[in-house]
Protein backbone atom coordinates (compact mmCIF):
# COMPACT_ATOMS: atom_id res chain seq x y z
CA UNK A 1 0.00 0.00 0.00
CA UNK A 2 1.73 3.56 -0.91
CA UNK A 3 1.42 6.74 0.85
CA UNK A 4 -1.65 8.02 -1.10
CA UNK A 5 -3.58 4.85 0.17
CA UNK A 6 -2.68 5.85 3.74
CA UNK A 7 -3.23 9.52 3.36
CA UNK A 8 -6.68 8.15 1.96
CA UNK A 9 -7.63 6.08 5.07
CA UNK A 10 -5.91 8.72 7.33
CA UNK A 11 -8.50 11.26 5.95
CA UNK A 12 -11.79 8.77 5.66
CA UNK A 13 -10.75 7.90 9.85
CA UNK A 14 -10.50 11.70 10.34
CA UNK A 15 -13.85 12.82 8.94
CA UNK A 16 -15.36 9.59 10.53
CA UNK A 17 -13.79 10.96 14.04
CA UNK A 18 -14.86 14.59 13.05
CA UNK A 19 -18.54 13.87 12.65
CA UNK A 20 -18.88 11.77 15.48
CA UNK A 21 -16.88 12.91 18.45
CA UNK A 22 -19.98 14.25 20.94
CA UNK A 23 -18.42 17.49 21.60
CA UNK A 24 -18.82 20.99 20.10
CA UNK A 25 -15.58 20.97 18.37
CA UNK A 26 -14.32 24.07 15.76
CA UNK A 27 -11.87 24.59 13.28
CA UNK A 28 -10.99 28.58 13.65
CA UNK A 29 -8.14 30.27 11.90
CA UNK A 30 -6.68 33.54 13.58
CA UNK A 31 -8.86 35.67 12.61
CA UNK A 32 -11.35 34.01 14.80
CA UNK A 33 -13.42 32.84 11.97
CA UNK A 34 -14.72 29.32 12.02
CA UNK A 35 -13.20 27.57 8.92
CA UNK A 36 -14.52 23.66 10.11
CA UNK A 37 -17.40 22.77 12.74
CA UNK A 38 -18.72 19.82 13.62
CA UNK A 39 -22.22 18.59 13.42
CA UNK A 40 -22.81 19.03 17.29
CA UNK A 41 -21.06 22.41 17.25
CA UNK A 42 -24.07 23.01 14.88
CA UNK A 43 -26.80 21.54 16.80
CA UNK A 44 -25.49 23.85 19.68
CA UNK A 45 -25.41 26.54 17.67
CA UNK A 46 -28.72 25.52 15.60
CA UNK A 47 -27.02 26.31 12.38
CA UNK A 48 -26.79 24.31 8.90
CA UNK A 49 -22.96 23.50 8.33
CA UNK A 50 -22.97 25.54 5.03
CA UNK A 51 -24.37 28.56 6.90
CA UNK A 52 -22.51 28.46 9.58
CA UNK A 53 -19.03 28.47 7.86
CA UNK A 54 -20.96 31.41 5.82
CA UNK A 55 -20.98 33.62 9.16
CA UNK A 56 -18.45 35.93 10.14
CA UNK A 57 -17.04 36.21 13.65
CA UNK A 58 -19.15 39.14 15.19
CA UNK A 59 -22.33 37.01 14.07
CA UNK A 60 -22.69 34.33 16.18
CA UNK A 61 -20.99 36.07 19.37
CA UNK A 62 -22.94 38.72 21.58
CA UNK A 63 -21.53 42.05 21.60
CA UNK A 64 -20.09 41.47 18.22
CA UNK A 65 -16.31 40.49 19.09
CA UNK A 66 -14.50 37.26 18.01
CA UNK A 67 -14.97 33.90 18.42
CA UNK A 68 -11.57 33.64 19.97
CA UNK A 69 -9.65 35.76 21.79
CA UNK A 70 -7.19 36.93 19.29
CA UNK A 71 -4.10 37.94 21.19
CA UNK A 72 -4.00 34.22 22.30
CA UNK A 73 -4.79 32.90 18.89
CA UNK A 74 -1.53 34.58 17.90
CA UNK A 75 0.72 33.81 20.28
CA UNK A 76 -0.48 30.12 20.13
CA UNK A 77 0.00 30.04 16.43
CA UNK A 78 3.49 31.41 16.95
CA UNK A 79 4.35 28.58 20.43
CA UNK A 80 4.15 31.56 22.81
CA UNK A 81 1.36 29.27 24.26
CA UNK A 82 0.34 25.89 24.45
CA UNK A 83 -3.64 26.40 25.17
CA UNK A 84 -6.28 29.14 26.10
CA UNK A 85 -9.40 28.91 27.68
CA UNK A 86 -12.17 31.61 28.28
CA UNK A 87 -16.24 32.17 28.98
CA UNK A 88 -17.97 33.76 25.91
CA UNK A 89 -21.64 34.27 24.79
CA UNK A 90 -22.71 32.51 21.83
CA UNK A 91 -25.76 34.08 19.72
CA UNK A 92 -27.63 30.83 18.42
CA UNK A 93 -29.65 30.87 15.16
CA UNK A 94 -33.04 31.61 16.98
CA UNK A 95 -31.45 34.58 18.69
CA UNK A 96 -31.40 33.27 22.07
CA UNK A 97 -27.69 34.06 24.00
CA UNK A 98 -25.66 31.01 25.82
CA UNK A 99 -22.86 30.91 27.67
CA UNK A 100 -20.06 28.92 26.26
CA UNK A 101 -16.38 27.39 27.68
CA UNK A 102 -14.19 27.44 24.92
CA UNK A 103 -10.81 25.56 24.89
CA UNK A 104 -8.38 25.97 22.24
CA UNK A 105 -4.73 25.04 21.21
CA UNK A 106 -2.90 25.66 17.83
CA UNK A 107 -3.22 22.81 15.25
CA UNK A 108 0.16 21.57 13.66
CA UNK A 109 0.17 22.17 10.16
CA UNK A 110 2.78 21.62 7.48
CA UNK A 111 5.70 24.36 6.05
CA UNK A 112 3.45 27.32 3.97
CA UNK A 113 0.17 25.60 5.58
CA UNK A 114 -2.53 27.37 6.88
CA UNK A 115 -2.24 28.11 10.64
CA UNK A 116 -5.21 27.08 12.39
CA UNK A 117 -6.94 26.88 15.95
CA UNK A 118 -8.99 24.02 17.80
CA UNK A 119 -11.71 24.79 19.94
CA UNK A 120 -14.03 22.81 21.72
CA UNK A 121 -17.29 24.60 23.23
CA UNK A 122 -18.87 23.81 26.41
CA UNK A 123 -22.49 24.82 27.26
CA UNK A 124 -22.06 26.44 30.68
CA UNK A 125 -25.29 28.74 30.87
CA UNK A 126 -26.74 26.69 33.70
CA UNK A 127 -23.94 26.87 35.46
CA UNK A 128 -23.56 30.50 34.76
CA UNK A 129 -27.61 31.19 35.67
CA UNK A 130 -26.79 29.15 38.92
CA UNK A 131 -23.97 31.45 40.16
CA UNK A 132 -25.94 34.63 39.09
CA UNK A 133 -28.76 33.58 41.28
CA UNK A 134 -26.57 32.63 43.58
CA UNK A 135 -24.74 35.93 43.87
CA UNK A 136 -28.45 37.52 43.56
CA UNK A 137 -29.54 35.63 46.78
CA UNK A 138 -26.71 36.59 48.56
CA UNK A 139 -26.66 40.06 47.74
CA UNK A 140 -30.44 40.66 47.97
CA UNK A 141 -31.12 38.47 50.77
CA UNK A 142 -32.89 40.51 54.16
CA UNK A 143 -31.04 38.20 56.25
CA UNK A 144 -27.00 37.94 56.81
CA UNK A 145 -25.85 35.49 54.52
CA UNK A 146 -22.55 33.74 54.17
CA UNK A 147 -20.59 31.03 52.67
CA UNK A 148 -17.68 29.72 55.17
CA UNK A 149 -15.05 26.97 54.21
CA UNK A 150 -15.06 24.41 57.16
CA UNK A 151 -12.62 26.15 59.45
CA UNK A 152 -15.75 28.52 59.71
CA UNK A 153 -13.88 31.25 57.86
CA UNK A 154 -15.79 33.48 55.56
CA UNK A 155 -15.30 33.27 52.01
CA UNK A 156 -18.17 35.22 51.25
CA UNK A 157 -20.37 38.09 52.79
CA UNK A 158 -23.64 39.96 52.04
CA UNK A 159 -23.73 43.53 52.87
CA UNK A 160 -26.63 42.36 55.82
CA UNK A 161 -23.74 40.40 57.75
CA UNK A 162 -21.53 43.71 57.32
CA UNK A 163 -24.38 45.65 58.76
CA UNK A 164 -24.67 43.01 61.50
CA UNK A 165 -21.14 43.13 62.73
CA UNK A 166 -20.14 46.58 61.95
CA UNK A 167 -17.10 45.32 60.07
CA UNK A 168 -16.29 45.81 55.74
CA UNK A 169 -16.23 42.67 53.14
CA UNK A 170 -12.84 43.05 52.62
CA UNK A 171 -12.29 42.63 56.25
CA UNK A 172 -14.27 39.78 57.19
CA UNK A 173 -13.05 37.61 54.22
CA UNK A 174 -11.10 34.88 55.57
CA UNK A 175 -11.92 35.93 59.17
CA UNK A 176 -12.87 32.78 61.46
CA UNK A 177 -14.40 32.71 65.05
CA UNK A 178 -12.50 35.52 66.57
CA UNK A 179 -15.29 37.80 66.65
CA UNK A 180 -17.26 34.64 68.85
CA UNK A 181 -17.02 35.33 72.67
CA UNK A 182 -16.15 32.25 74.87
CA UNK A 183 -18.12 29.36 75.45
CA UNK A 184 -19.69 29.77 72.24
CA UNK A 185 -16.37 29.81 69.85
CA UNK A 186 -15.81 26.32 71.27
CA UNK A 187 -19.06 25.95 70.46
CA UNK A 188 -19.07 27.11 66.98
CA UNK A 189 -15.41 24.86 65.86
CA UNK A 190 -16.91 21.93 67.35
CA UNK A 191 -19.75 22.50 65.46
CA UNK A 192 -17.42 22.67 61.81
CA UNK A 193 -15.15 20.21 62.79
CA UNK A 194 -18.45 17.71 62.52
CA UNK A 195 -19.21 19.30 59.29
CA UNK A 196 -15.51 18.56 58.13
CA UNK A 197 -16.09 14.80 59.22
CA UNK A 198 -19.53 14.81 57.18
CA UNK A 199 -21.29 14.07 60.46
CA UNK A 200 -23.90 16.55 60.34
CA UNK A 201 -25.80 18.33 57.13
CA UNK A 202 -26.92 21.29 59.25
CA UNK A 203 -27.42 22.71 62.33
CA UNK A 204 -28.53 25.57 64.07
CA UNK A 205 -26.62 27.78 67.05
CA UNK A 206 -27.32 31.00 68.81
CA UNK A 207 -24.37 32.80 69.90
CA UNK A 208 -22.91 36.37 71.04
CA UNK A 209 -20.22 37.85 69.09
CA UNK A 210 -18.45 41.67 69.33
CA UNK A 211 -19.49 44.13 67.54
CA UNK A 212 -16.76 46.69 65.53
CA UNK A 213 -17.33 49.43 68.39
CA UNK A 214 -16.95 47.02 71.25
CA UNK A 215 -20.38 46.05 72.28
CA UNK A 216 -22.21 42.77 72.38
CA UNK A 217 -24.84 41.00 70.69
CA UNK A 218 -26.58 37.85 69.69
CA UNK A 219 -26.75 36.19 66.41
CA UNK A 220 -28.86 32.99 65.62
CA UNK A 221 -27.11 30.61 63.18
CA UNK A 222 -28.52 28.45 60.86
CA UNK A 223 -25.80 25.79 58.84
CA UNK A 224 -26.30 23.92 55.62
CA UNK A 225 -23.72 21.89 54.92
CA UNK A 226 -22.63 21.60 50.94
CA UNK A 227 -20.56 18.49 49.52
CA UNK A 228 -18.58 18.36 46.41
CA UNK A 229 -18.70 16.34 43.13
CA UNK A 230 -17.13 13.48 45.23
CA UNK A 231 -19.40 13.50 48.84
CA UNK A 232 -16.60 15.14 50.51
CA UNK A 233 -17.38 18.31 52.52
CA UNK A 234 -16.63 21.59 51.00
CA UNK A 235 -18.27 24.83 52.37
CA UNK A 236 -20.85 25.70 54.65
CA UNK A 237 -23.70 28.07 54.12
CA UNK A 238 -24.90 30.07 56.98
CA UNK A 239 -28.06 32.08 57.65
CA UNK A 240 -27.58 34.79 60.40
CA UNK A 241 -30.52 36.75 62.15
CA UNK A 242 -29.79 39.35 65.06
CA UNK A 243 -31.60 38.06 68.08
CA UNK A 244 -32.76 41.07 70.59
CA UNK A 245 -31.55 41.21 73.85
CA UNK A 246 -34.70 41.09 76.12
CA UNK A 247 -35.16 37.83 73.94
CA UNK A 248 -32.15 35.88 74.69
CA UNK A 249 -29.97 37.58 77.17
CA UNK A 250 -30.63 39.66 80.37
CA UNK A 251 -29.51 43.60 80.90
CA UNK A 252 -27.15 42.13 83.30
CA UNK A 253 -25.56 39.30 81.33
CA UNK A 254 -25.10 42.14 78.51
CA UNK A 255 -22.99 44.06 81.13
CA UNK A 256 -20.95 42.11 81.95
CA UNK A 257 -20.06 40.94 78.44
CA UNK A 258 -19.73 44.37 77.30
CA UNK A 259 -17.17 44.78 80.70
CA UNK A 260 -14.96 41.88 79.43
CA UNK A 261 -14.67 43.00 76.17
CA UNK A 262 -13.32 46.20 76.92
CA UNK A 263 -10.92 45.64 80.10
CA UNK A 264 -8.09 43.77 81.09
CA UNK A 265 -9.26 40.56 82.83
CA UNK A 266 -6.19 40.55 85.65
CA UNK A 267 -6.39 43.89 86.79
CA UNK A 268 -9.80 45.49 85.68
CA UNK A 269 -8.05 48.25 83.78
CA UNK A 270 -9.45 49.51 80.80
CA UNK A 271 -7.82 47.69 77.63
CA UNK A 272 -6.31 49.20 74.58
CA UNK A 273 -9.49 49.22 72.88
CA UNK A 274 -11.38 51.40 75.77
CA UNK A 275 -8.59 53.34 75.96
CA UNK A 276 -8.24 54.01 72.14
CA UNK A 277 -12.10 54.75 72.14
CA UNK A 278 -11.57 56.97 75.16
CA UNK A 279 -8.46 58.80 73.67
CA UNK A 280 -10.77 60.34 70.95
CA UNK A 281 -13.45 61.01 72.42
CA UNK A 282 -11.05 63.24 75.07
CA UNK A 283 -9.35 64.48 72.42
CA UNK A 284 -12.25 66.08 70.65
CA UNK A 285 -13.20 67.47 73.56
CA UNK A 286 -10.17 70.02 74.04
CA UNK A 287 -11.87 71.94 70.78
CA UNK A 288 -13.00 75.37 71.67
CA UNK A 289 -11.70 74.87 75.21
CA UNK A 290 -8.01 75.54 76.71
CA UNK A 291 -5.96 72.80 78.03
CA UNK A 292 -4.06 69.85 76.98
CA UNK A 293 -4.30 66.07 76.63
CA UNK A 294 -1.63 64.37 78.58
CA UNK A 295 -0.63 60.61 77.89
CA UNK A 296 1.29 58.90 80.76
CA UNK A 297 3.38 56.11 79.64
CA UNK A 298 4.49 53.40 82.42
CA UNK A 299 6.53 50.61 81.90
CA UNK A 300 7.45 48.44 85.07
CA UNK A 301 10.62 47.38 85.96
CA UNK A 302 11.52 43.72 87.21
CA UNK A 303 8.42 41.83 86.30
CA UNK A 304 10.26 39.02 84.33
CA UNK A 305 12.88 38.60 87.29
CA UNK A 306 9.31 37.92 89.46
CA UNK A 307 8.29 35.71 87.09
CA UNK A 308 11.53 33.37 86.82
CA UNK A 309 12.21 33.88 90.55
CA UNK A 310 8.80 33.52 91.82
CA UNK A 311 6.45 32.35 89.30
CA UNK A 312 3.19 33.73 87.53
CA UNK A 313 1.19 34.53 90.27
CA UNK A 314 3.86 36.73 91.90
CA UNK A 315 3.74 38.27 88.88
CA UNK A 316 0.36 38.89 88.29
CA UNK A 317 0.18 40.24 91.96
CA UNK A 318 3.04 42.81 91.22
CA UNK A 319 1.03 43.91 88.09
CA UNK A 320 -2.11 44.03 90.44
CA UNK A 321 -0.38 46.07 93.19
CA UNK A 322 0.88 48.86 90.41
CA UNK A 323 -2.87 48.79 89.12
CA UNK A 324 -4.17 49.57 92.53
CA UNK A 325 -0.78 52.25 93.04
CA UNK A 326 -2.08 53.83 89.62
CA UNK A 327 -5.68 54.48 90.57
CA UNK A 328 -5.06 56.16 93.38
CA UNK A 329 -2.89 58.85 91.76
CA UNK A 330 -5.05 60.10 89.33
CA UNK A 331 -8.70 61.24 89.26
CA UNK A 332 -11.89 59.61 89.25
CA UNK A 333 -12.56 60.72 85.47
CA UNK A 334 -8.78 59.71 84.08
CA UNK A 335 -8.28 56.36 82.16
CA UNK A 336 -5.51 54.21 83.59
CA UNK A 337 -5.08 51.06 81.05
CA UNK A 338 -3.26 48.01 80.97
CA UNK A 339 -2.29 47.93 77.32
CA UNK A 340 0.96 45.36 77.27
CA UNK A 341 2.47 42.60 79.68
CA UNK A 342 4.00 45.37 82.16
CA UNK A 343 2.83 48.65 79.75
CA UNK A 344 0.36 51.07 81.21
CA UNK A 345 -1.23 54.48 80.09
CA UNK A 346 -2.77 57.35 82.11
CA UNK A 347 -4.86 59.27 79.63
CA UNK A 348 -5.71 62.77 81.46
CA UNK A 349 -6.79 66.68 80.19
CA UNK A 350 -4.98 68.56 82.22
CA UNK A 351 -5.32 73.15 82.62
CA UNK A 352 -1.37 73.41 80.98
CA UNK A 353 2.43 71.31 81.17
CA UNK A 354 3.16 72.15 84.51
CA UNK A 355 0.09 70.62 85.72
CA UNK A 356 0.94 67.60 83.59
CA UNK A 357 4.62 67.09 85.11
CA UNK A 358 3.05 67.55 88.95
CA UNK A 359 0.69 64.76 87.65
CA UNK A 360 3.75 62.70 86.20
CA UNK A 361 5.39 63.10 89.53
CA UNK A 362 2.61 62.27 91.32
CA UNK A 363 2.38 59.07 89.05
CA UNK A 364 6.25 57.86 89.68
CA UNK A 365 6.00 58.04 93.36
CA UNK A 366 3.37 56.16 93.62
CA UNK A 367 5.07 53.84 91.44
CA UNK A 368 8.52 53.89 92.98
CA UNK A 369 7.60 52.18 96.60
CA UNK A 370 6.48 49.31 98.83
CA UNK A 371 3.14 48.31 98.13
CA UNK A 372 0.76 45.30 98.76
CA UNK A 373 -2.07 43.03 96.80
CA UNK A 374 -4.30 40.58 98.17
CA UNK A 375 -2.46 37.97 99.90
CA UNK A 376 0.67 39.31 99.49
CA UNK A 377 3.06 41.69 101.47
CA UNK A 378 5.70 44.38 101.03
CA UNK A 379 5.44 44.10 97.31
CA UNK A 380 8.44 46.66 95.36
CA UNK A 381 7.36 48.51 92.69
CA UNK A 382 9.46 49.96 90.12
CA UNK A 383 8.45 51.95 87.37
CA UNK A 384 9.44 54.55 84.76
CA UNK A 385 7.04 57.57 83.69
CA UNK A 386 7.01 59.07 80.48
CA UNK A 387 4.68 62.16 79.20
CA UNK A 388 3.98 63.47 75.97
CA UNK A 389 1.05 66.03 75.83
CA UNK A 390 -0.96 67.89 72.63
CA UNK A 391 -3.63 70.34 72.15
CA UNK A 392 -3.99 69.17 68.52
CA UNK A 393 -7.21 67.62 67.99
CA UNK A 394 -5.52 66.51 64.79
CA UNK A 395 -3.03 64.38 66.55
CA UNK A 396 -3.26 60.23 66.52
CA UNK A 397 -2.97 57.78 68.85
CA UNK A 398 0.20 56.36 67.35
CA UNK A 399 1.92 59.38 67.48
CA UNK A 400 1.38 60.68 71.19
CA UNK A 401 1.83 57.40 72.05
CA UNK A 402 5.62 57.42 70.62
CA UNK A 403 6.53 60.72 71.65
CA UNK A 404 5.54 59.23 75.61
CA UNK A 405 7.10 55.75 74.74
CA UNK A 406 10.63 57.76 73.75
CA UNK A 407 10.42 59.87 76.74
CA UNK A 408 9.84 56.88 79.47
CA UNK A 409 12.89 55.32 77.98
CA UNK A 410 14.80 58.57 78.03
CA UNK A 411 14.29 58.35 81.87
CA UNK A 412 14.68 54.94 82.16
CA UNK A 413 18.46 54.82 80.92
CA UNK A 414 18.90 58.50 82.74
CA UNK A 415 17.99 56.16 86.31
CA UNK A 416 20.50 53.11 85.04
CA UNK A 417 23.77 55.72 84.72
């Protein structure tokens, strides 16, 4: 048999191949025109053969464009790149608009040939209509509405849940349980890591989380769990409805959540967040009105000797004893805060600077001297003071709180010499 008899059955198993392979296949050349298509290519596209190959590339596309993208064409055609893939809509002969996968890779041709691109088409407008509704429910829905992965972090939001927690998209993407207060986090991670075992579909949970400004409130959970192509656990869906307080938790439970969330649990001092929250509010008040805003910084000396020599709870009694040393040098309406292991502010607005050093004196004494806590006897404190004070209502946090950070050191290393 010569080489024109296998050319011959070469081309008779080709067009047998061509005409029966099931999927939407396409011959295209680069300028995105289809040159070749198979007969389900045309029942996709509801076309005759003859009229389809008639067609020219902005007919049977919506909004007129190409077939094929065709930047890729060309630098497939040329090796630059070995495949392409992209969504397009597909006009069909009756007018009606689908979505279509298309995958394509350069066809091999011989020296002076025609160069030429594959394509097969995929049907993908249910799948399309599924995620638009989906992303429609989600966005439209009058409850919060999210889709977790199953460490219960978010991997999608409505703008209800935002509302709910006081917090952005962009910031609660990927964000877990750390909003949930203690018991119920446990609550809620033992609750996914039966969803990541496949031991429960859904499940419903009420539970109190914080707020973006601090405060408590109660959320009631519902949980769908959603497998994948395979059975396995993927995602979870969640439902969330605010639940009111008289409802589910008492005036006094709410207190005392709302306490915990805004001061240190060792010494009862207000935390960095109460004491950022407090900073501007004092700050804001000094418009219109003479007088400055003076920021104490304390840092205590000798608390990690304690700690080696005499364990934790010495510790934590030493940092108790400067607590209780701190409150009673300032005034009833000045925030003393724990904001580090042995770092604590004074946060007063005081007539002018000299006031503010009496006030920084008064602060180091009290902190320089035998002192006591609860079950525990001639405790020595230690402590250096700095001060940094503004009447700029402009000024931030950060930066008072740098200017008394340098300054405490500055009189730390001026005691050492």
């Amino acid at each position: 048999m010569d080489n024109r008899e296998d050319n011959a059955l070469d081309t008779v198993a080709w067009e047998a191949l061509w005409k029966r392979v099931p999927s939407p296949v396409a011959l295209v050349d680069l300028q995105g025109r289809i040159i070749e298509a198979n007969p389900s290519l045309c029942r996709m596209l509801g076309y005759a053969r003859e009229r389809l190959l008639e067609l020219s590339p902005s007919d049977v596309t919506y909004g007129r464009g190409p077939v094929l993208d065709l930047e890729s064409a060309a630098k497939m055609a040329e090796e630059e790149q070995d495949s392409s893939s992209e969504e397009k809509r597909l006009v069909r002969a009756d007018g009606s608009v689908i979505w279509a996968l298309i995958s394509s890779a350069s066809v091999p041709t011989r020296a002076g040939g025609q160069q030429l691109i594959i394509s097969q088409f995929q049907d993908i407008t249910a799948q399309r209509a599924s995620d638009l509704l989906w992303r429609q429910v989600l966005s439209n829905a009058p409850v919060g509405m999210a889709m977790n992965d199953l460490y219960a972090r978010a991997t999608a939001v409505n703008d209800k849940v935002c509302e709910l927690v006081g917090y952005s998209r962009d910031e609660l993407i990927g964000c877990g349980t750390e909003l949930a207060y203690e018991p119920d986090k446990e609550r809620i991670e033992a609750l996914y890591a039966e969803f990541r075992e496949g031991r429960v579909e859904s499940a419903s949970l009420d539970f109190c989380m914080r707020h973006r400004d601090g405060h408590p409130f109660w959320l009631a959970g519902r949980f769908s769990l959603i497998r994948g192509p395979d059975d396995r656990p993927t995602s979870v869906v969640c439902l969330y409805e605010a639940l009111n307080g008289a409802a589910r938790v008492n005036e006094e439970h709410l207190a005392e959540l709302t306490r915990k969330a805004l001061h240190d649990p060792l010494t009862g001092l207000a935390n960095r967040a109460l004491f950022l929250d407090r900073f501007q509010k004092q700050l804001g008040e000094l418009t219109g009105r003479r007088g400055l805003l003076a920021l104490f910084m304390i840092d205590l000396d000798g608390l990690k000797a304690i700690n080696d020599t005499h364990g934790h709870l010495a510790g934590d009694a030493f940092l108790q004893a400067a607590a209780e040393q701190l409150l009673s040098a300032v005034r009833p309406d000045d925030t003393v805060a724990r904001i580090g292991g042995d770092e604590f502010v004074v946060l007063a607005t005081v007539a002018d600077q000299d006031r503010a050093e009496r006030m920084r004196k008064r602060i180091d004494q009290q902190l320089n001297k035998q002192a006591t806590a609860p079950g525990r006897d001639h405790i020595t404190l230690a402590a250096s003071v700095g001060l940094a004070t503004t009447n700029d209502v402009a000024t931030t946090s950060h930066t008072l709180l740098g200017e008394a950070d340098r300054d405490m050191y500055a009189r730390k290393r001026a005691r050492t010499r």
